[in-house]
PDB file of N, CA and C in Angstrom:
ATOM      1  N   UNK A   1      83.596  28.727  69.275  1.00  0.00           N
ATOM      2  CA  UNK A   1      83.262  27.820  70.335  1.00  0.00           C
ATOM      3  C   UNK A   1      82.284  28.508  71.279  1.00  0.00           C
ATOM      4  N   UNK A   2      81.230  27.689  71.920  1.00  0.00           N
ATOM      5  CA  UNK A   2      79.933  28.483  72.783  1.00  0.00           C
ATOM      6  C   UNK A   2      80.950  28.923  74.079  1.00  0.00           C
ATOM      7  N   UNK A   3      81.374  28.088  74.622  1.00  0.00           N
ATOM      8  CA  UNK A   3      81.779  28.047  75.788  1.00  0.00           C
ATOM      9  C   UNK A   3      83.053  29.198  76.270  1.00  0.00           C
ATOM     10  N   UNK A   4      83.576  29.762  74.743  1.00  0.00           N
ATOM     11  CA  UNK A   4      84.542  31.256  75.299  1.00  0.00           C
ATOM     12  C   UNK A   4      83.706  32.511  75.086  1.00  0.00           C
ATOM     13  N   UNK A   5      84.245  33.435  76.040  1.00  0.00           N
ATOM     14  CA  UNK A   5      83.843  34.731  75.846  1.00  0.00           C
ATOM     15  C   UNK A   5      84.192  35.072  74.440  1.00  0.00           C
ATOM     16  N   UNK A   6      83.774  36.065  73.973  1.00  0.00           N
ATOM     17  CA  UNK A   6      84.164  36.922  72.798  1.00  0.00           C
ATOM     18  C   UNK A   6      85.644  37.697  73.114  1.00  0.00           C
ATOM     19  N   UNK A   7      86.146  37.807  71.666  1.00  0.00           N
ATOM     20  CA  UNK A   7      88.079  38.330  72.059  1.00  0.00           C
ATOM     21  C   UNK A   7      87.537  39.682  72.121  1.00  0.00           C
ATOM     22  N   UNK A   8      86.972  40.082  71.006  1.00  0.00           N
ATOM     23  CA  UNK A   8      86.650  41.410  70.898  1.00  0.00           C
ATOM     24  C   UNK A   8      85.306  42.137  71.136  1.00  0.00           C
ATOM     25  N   UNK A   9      84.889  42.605  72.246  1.00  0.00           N
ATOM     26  CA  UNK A   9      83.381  42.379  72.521  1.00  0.00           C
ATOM     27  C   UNK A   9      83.159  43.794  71.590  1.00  0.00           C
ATOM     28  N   UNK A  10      81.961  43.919  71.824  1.00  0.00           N
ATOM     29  CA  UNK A  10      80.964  44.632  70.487  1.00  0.00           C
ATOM     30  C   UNK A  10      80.598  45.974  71.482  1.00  0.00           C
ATOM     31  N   UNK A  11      81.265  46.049  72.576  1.00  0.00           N
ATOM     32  CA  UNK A  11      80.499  47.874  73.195  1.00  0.00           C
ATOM     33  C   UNK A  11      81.657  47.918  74.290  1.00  0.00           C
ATOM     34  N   UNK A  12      82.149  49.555  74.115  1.00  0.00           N
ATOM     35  CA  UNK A  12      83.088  50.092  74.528  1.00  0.00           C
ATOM     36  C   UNK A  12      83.396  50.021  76.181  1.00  0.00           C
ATOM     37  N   UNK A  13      84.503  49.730  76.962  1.00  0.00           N
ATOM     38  CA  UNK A  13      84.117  49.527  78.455  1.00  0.00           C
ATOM     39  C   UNK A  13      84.246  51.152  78.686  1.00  0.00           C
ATOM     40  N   UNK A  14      83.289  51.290  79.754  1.00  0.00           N
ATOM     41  CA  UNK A  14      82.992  52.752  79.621  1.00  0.00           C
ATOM     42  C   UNK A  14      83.899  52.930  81.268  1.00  0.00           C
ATOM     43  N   UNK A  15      84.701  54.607  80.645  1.00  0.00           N
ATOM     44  CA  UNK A  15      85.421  54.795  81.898  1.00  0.00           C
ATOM     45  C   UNK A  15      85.470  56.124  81.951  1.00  0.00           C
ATOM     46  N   UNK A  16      85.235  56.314  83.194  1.00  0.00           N
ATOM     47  CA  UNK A  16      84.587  58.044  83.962  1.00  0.00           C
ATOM     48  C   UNK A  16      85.936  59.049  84.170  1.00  0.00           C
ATOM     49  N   UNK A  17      85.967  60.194  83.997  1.00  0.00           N
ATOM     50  CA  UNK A  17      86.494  60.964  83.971  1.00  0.00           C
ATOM     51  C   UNK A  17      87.305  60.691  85.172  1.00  0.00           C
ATOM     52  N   UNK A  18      88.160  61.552  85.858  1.00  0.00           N
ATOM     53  CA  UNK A  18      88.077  61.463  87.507  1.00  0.00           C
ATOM     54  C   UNK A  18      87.735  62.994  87.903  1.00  0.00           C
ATOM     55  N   UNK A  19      86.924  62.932  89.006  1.00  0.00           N
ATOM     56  CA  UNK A  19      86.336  64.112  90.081  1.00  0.00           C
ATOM     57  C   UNK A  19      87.077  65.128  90.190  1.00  0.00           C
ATOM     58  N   UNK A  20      86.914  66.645  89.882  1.00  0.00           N
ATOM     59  CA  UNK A  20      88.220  67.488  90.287  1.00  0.00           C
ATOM     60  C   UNK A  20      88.865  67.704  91.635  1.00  0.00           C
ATOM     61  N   UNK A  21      88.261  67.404  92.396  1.00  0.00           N
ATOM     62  CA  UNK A  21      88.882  66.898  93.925  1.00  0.00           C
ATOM     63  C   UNK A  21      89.424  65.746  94.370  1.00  0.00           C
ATOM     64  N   UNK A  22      89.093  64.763  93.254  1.00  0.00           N
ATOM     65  CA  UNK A  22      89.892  62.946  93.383  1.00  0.00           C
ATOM     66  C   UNK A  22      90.790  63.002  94.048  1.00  0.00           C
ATOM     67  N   UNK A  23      91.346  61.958  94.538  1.00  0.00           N
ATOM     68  CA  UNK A  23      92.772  61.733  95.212  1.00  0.00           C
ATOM     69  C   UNK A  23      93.445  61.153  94.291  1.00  0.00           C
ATOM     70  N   UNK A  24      92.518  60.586  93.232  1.00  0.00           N
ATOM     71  CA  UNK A  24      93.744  60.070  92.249  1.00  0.00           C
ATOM     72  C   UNK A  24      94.642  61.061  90.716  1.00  0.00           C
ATOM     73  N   UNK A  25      93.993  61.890  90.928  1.00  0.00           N
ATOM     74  CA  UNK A  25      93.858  63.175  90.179  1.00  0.00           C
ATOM     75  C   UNK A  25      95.339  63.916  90.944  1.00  0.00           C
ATOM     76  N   UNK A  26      95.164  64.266  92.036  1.00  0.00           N
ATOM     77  CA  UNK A  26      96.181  64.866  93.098  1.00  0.00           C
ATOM     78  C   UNK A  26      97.683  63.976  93.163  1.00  0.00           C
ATOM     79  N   UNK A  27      97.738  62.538  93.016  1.00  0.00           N
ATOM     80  CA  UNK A  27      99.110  62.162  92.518  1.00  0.00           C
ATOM     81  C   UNK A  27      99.780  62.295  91.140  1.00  0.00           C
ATOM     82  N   UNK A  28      99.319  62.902  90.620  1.00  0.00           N
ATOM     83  CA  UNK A  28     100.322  63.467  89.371  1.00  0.00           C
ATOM     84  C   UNK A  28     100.540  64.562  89.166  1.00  0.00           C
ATOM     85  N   UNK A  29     101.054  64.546  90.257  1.00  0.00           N
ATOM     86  CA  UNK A  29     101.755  66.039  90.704  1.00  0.00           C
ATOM     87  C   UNK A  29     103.067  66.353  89.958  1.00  0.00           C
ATOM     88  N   UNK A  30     103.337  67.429  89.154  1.00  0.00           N
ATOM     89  CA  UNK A  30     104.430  67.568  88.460  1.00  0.00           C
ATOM     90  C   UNK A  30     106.020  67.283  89.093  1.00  0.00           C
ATOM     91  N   UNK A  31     106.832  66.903  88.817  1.00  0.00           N
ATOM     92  CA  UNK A  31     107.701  67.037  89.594  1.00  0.00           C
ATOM     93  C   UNK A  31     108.183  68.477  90.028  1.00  0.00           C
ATOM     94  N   UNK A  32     109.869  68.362  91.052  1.00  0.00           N
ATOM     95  CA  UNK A  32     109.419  70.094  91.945  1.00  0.00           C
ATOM     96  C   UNK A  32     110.606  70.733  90.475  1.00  0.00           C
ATOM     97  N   UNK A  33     110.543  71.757  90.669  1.00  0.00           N
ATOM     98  CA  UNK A  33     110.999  72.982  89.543  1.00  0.00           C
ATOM     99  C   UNK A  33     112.507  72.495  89.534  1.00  0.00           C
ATOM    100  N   UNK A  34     112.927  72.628  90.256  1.00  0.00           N
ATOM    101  CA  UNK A  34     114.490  71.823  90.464  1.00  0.00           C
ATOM    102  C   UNK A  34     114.549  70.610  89.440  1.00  0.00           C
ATOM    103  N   UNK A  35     113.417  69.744  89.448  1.00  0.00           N
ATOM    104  CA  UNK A  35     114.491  68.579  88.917  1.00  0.00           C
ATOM    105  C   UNK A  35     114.280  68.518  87.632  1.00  0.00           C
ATOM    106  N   UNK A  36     112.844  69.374  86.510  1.00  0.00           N
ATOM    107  CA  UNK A  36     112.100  70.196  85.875  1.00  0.00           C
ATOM    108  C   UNK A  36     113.855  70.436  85.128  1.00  0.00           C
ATOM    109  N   UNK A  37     114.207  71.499  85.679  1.00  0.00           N
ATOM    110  CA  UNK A  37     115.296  72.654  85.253  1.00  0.00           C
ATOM    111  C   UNK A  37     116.693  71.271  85.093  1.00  0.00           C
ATOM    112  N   UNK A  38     116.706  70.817  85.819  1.00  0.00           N
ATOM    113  CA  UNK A  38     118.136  69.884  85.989  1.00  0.00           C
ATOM    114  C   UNK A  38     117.745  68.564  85.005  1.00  0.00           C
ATOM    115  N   UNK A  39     116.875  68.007  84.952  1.00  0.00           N
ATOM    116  CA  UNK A  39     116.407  67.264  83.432  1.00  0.00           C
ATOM    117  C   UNK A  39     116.719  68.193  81.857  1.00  0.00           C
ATOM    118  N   UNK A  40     116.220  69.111  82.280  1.00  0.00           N
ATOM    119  CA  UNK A  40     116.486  69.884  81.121  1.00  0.00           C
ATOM    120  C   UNK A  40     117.645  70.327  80.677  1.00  0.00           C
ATOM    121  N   UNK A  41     118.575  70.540  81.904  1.00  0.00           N
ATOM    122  CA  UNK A  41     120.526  71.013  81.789  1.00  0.00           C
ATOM    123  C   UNK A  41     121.168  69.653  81.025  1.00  0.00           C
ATOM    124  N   UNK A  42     120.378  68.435  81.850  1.00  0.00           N
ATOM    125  CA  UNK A  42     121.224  67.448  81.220  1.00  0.00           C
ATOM    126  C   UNK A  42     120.556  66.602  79.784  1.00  0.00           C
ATOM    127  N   UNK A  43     119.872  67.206  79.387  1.00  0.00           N
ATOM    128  CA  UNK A  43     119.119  66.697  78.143  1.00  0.00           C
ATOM    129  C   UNK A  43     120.111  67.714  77.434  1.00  0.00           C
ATOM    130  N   UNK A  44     120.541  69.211  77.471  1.00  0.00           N
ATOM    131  CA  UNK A  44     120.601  70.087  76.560  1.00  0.00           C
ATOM    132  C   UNK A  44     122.021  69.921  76.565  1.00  0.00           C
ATOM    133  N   UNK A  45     122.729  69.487  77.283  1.00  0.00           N
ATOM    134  CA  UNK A  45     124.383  69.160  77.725  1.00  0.00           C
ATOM    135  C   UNK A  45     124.600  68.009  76.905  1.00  0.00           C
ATOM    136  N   UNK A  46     123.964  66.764  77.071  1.00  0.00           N
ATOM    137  CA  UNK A  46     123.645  65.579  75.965  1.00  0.00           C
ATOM    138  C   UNK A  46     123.540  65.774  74.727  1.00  0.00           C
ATOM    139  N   UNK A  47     122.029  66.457  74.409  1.00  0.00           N
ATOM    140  CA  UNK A  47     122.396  66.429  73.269  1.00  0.00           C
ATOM    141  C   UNK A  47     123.239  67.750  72.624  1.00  0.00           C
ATOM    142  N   UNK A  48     123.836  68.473  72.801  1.00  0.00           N
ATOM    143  CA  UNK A  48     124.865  69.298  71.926  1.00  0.00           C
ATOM    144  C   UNK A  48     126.095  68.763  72.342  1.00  0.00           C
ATOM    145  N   UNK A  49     126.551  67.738  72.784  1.00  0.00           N
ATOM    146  CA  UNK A  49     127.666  66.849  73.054  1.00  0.00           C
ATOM    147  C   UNK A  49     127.796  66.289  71.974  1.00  0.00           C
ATOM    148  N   UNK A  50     126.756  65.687  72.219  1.00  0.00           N
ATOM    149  CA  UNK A  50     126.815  64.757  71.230  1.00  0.00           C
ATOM    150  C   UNK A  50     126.487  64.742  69.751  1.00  0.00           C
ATOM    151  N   UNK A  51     125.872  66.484  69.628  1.00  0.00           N
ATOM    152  CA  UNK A  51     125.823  66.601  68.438  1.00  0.00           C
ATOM    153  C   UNK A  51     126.943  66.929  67.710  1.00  0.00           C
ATOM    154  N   UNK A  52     127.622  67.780  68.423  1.00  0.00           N
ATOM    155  CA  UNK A  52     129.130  68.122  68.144  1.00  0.00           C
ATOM    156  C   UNK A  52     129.919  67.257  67.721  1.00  0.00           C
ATOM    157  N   UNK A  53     130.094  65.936  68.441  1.00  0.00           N
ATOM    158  CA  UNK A  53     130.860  64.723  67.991  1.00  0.00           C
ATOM    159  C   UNK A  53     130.604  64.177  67.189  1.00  0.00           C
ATOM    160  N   UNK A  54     129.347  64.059  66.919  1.00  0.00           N
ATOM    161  CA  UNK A  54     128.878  63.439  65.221  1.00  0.00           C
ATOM    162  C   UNK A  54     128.862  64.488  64.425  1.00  0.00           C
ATOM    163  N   UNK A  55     128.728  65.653  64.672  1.00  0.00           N
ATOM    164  CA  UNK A  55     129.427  66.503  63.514  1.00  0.00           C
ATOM    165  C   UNK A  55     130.761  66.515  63.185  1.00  0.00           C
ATOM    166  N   UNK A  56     131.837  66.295  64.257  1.00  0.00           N
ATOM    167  CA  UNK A  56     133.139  66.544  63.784  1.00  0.00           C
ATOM    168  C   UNK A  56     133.864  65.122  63.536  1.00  0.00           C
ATOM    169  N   UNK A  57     133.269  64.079  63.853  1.00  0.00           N
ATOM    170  CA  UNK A  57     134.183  62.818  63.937  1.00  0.00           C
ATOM    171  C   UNK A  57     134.200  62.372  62.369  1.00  0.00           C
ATOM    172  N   UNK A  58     133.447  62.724  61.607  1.00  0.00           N
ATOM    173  CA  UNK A  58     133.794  62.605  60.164  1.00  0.00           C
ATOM    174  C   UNK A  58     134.508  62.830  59.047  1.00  0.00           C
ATOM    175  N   UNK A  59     134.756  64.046  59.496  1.00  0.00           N
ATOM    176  CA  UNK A  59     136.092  65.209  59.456  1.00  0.00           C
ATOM    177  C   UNK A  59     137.035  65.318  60.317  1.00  0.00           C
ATOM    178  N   UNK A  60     137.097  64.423  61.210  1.00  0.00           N
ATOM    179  CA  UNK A  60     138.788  63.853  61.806  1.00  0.00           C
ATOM    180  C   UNK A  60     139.386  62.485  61.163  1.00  0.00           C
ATOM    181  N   UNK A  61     140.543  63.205  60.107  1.00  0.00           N
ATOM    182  CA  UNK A  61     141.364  61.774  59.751  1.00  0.00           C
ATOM    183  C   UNK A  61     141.836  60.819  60.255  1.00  0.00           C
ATOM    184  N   UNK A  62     142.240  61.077  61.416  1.00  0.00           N
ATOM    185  CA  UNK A  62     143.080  60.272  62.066  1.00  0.00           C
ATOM    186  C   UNK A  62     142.369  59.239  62.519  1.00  0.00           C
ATOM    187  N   UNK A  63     141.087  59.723  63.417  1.00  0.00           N
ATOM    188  CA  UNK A  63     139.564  58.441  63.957  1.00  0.00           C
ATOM    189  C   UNK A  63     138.892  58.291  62.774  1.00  0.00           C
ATOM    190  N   UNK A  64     138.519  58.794  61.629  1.00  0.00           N
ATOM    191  CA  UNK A  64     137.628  58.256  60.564  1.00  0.00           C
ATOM    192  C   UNK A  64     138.570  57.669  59.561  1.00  0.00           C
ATOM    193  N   UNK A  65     139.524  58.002  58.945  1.00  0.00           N
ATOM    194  CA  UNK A  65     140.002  57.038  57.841  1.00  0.00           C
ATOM    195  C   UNK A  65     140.712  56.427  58.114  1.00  0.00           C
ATOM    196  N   UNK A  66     141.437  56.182  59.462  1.00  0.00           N
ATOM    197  CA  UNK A  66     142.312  55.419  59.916  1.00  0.00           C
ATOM    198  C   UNK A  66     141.726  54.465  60.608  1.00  0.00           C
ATOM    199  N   UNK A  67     140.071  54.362  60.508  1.00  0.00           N
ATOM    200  CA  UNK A  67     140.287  53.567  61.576  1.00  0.00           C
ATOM    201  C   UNK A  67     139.878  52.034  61.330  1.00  0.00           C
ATOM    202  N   UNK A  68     140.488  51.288  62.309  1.00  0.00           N
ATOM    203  CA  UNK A  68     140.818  49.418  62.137  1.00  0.00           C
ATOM    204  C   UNK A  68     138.939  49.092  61.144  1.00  0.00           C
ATOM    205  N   UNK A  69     138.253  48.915  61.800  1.00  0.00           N
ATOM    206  CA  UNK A  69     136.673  48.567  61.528  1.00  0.00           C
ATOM    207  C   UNK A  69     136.704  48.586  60.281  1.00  0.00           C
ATOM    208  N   UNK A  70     137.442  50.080  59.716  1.00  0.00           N
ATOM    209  CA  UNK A  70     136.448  51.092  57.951  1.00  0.00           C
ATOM    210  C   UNK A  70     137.401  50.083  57.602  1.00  0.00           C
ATOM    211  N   UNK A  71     139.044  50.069  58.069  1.00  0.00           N
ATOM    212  CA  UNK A  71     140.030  49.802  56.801  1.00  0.00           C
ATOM    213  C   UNK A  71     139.981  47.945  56.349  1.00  0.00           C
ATOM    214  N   UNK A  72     139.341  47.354  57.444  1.00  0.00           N
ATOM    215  CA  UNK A  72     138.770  45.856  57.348  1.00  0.00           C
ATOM    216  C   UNK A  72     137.761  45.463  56.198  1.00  0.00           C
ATOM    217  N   UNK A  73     136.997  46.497  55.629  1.00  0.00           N
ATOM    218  CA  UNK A  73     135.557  46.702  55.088  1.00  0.00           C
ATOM    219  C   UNK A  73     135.982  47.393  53.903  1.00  0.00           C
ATOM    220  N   UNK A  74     136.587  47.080  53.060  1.00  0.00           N
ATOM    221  CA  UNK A  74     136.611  48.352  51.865  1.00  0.00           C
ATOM    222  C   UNK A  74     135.589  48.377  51.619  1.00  0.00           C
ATOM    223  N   UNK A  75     134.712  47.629  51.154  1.00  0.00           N
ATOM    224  CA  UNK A  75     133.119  48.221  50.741  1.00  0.00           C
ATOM    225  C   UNK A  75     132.819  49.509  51.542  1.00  0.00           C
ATOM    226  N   UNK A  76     132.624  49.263  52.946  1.00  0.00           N
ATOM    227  CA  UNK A  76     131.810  50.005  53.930  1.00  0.00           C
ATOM    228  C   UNK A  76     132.804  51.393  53.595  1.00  0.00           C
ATOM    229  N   UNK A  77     134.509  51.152  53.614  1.00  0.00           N
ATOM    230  CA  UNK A  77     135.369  52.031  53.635  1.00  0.00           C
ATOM    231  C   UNK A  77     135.017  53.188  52.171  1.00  0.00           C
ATOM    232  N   UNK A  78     135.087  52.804  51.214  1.00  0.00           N
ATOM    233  CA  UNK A  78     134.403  53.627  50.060  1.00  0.00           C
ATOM    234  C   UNK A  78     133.583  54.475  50.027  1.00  0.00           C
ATOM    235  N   UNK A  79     131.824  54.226  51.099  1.00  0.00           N
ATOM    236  CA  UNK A  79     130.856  54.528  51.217  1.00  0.00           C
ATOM    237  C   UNK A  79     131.450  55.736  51.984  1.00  0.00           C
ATOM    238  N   UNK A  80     131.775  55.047  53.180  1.00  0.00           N
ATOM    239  CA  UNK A  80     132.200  56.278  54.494  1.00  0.00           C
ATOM    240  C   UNK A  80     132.910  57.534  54.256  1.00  0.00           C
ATOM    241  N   UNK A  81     133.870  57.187  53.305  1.00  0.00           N
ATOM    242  CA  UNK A  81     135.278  57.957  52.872  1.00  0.00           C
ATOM    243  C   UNK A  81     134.637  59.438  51.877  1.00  0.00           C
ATOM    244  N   UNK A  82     133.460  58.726  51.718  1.00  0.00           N
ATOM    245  CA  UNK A  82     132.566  60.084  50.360  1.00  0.00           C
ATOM    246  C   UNK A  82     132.269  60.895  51.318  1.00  0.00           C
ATOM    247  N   UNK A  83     132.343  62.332  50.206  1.00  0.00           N
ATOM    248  CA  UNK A  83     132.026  63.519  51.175  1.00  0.00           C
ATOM    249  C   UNK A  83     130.704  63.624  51.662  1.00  0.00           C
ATOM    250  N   UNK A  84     130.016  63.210  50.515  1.00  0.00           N
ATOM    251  CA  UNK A  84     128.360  63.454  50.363  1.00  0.00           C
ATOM    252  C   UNK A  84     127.984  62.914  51.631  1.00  0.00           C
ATOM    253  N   UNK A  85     128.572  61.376  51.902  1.00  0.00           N
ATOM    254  CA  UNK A  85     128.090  60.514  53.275  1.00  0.00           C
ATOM    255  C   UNK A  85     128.759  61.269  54.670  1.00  0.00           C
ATOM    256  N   UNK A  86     129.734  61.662  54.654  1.00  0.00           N
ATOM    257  CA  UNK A  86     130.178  62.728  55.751  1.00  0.00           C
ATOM    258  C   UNK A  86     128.643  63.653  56.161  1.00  0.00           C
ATOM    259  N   UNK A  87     129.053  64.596  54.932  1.00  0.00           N
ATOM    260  CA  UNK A  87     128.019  65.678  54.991  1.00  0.00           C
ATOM    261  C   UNK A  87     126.776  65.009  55.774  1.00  0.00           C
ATOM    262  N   UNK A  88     126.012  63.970  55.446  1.00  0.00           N
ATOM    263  CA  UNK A  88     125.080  63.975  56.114  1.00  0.00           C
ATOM    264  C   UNK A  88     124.896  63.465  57.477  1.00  0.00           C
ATOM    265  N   UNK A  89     126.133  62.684  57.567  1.00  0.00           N
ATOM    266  CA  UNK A  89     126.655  62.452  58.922  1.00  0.00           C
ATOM    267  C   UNK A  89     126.320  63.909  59.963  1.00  0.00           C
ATOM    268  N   UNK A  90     127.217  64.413  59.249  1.00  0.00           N
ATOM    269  CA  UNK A  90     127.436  65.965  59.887  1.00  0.00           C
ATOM    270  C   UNK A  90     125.913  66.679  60.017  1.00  0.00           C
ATOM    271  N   UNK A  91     125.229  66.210  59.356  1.00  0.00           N
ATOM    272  CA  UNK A  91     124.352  66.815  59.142  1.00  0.00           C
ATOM    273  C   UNK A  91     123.546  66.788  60.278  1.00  0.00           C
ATOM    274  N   UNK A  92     123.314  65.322  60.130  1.00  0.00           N
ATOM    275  CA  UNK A  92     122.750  64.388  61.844  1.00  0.00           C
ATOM    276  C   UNK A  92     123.248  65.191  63.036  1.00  0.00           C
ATOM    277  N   UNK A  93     124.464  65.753  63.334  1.00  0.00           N
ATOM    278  CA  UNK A  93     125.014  66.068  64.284  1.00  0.00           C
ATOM    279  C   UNK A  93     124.182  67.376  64.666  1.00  0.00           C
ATOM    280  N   UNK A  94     124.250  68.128  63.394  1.00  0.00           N
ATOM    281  CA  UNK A  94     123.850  69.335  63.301  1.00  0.00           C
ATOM    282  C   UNK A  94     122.069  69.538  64.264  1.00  0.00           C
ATOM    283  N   UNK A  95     121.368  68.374  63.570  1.00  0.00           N
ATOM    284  CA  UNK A  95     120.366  68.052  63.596  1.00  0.00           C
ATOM    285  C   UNK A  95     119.872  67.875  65.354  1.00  0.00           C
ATOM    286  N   UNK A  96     120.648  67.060  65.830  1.00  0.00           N
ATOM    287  CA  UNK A  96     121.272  66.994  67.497  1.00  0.00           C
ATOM    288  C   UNK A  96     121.264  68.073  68.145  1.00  0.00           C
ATOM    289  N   UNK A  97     122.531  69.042  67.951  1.00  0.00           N
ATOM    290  CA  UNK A  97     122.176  70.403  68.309  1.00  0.00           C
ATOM    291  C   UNK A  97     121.232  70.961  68.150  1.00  0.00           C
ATOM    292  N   UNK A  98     119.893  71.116  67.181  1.00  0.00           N
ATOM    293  CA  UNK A  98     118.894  71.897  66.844  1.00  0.00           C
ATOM    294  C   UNK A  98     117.955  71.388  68.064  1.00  0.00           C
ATOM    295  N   UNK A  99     117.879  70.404  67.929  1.00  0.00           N
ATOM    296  CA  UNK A  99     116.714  69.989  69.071  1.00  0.00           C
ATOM    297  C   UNK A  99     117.081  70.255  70.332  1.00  0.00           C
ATOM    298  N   UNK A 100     118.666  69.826  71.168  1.00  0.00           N
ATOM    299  CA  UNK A 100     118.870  70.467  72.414  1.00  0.00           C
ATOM    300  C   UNK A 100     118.697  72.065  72.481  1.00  0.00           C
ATOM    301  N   UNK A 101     119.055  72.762  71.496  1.00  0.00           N
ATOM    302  CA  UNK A 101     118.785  74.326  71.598  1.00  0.00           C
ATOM    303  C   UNK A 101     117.202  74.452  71.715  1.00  0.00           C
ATOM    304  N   UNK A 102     116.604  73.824  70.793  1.00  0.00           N
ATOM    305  CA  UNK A 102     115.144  73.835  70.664  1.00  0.00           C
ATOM    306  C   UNK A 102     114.442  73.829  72.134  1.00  0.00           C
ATOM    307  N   UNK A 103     114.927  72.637  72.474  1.00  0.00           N
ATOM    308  CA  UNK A 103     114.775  71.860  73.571  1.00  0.00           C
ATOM    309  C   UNK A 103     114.633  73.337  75.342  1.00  0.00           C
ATOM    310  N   UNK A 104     115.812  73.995  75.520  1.00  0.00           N
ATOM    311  CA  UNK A 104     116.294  74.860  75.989  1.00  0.00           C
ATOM    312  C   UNK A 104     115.187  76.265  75.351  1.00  0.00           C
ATOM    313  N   UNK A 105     114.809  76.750  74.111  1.00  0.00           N
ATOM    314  CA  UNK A 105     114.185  77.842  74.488  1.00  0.00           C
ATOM    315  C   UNK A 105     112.772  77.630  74.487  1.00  0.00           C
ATOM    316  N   UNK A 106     111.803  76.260  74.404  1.00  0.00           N
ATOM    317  CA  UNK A 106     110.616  76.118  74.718  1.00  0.00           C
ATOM    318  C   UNK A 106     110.180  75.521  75.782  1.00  0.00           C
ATOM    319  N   UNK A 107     111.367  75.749  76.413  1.00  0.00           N
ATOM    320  CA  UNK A 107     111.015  75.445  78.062  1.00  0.00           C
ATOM    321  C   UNK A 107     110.224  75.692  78.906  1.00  0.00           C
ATOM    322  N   UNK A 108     109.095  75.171  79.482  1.00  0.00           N
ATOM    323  CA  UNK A 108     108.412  76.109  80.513  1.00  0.00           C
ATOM    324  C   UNK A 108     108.120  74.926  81.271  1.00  0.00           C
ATOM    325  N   UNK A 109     107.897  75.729  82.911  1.00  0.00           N
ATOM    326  CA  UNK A 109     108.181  74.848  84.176  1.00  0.00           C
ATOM    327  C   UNK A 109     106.696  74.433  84.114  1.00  0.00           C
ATOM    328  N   UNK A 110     106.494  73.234  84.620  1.00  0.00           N
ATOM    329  CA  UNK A 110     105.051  72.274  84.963  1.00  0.00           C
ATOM    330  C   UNK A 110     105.177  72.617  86.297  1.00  0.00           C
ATOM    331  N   UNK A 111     104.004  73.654  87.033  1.00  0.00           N
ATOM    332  CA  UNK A 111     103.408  73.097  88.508  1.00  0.00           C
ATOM    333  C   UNK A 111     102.155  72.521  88.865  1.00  0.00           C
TER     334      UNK A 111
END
């Protein structure tokens, strides 16, 4: 149709660096070292929590084969009940922990 603009125009909208003295440059200011360090306690507290629990909840009888959901589902119950599917359960967990540790020794503070 004559009367619309083009969806996709044919030359790039051109956009400028910003000035190393900008003011808009100067609000993205890192946050302060404190909250840096305390993001990071509770990312690394999270995830090895929680890696732990998906490592071990597969290998607790009492919450995994007992429980109401699996024993409703024999299909699902069969699948779950294999070691192989544990294992990689566990595995996941494992996987959890690697990255919060990870997480913790490539740390370095943004100022």
């Amino acid at each position: 149709m004559p009367g619309q603009s083009q969806l996709f125009p044919d030359h790039e909208p051109a956009v400028l660096p910003p000035a190393p003295g900008d003011p808009a440059e100067t609000k993205r200011a890192a946050a302060p070292v404190w909250l840096q360090r305390l993001s990071l306690f509770v990312l690394v507290l999270f995830c090895v929590y929680l890696g732990v629990l998906v490592m071990l909840i597969p290998w607790w009888a009492r919450v995994w084969d007992h429980n109401l959901y699996i024993q409703s589902h024999p299909a699902l119950a069969s699948v779950l009940q294999n070691g192989a599917v544990r294992g990689m359960i566990s595995g996941v967990g494992l996987l959890d922990i690697w990255i919060g540790i990870s997480e913790a020794v490539h740390y370095r503070d943004y100022k």
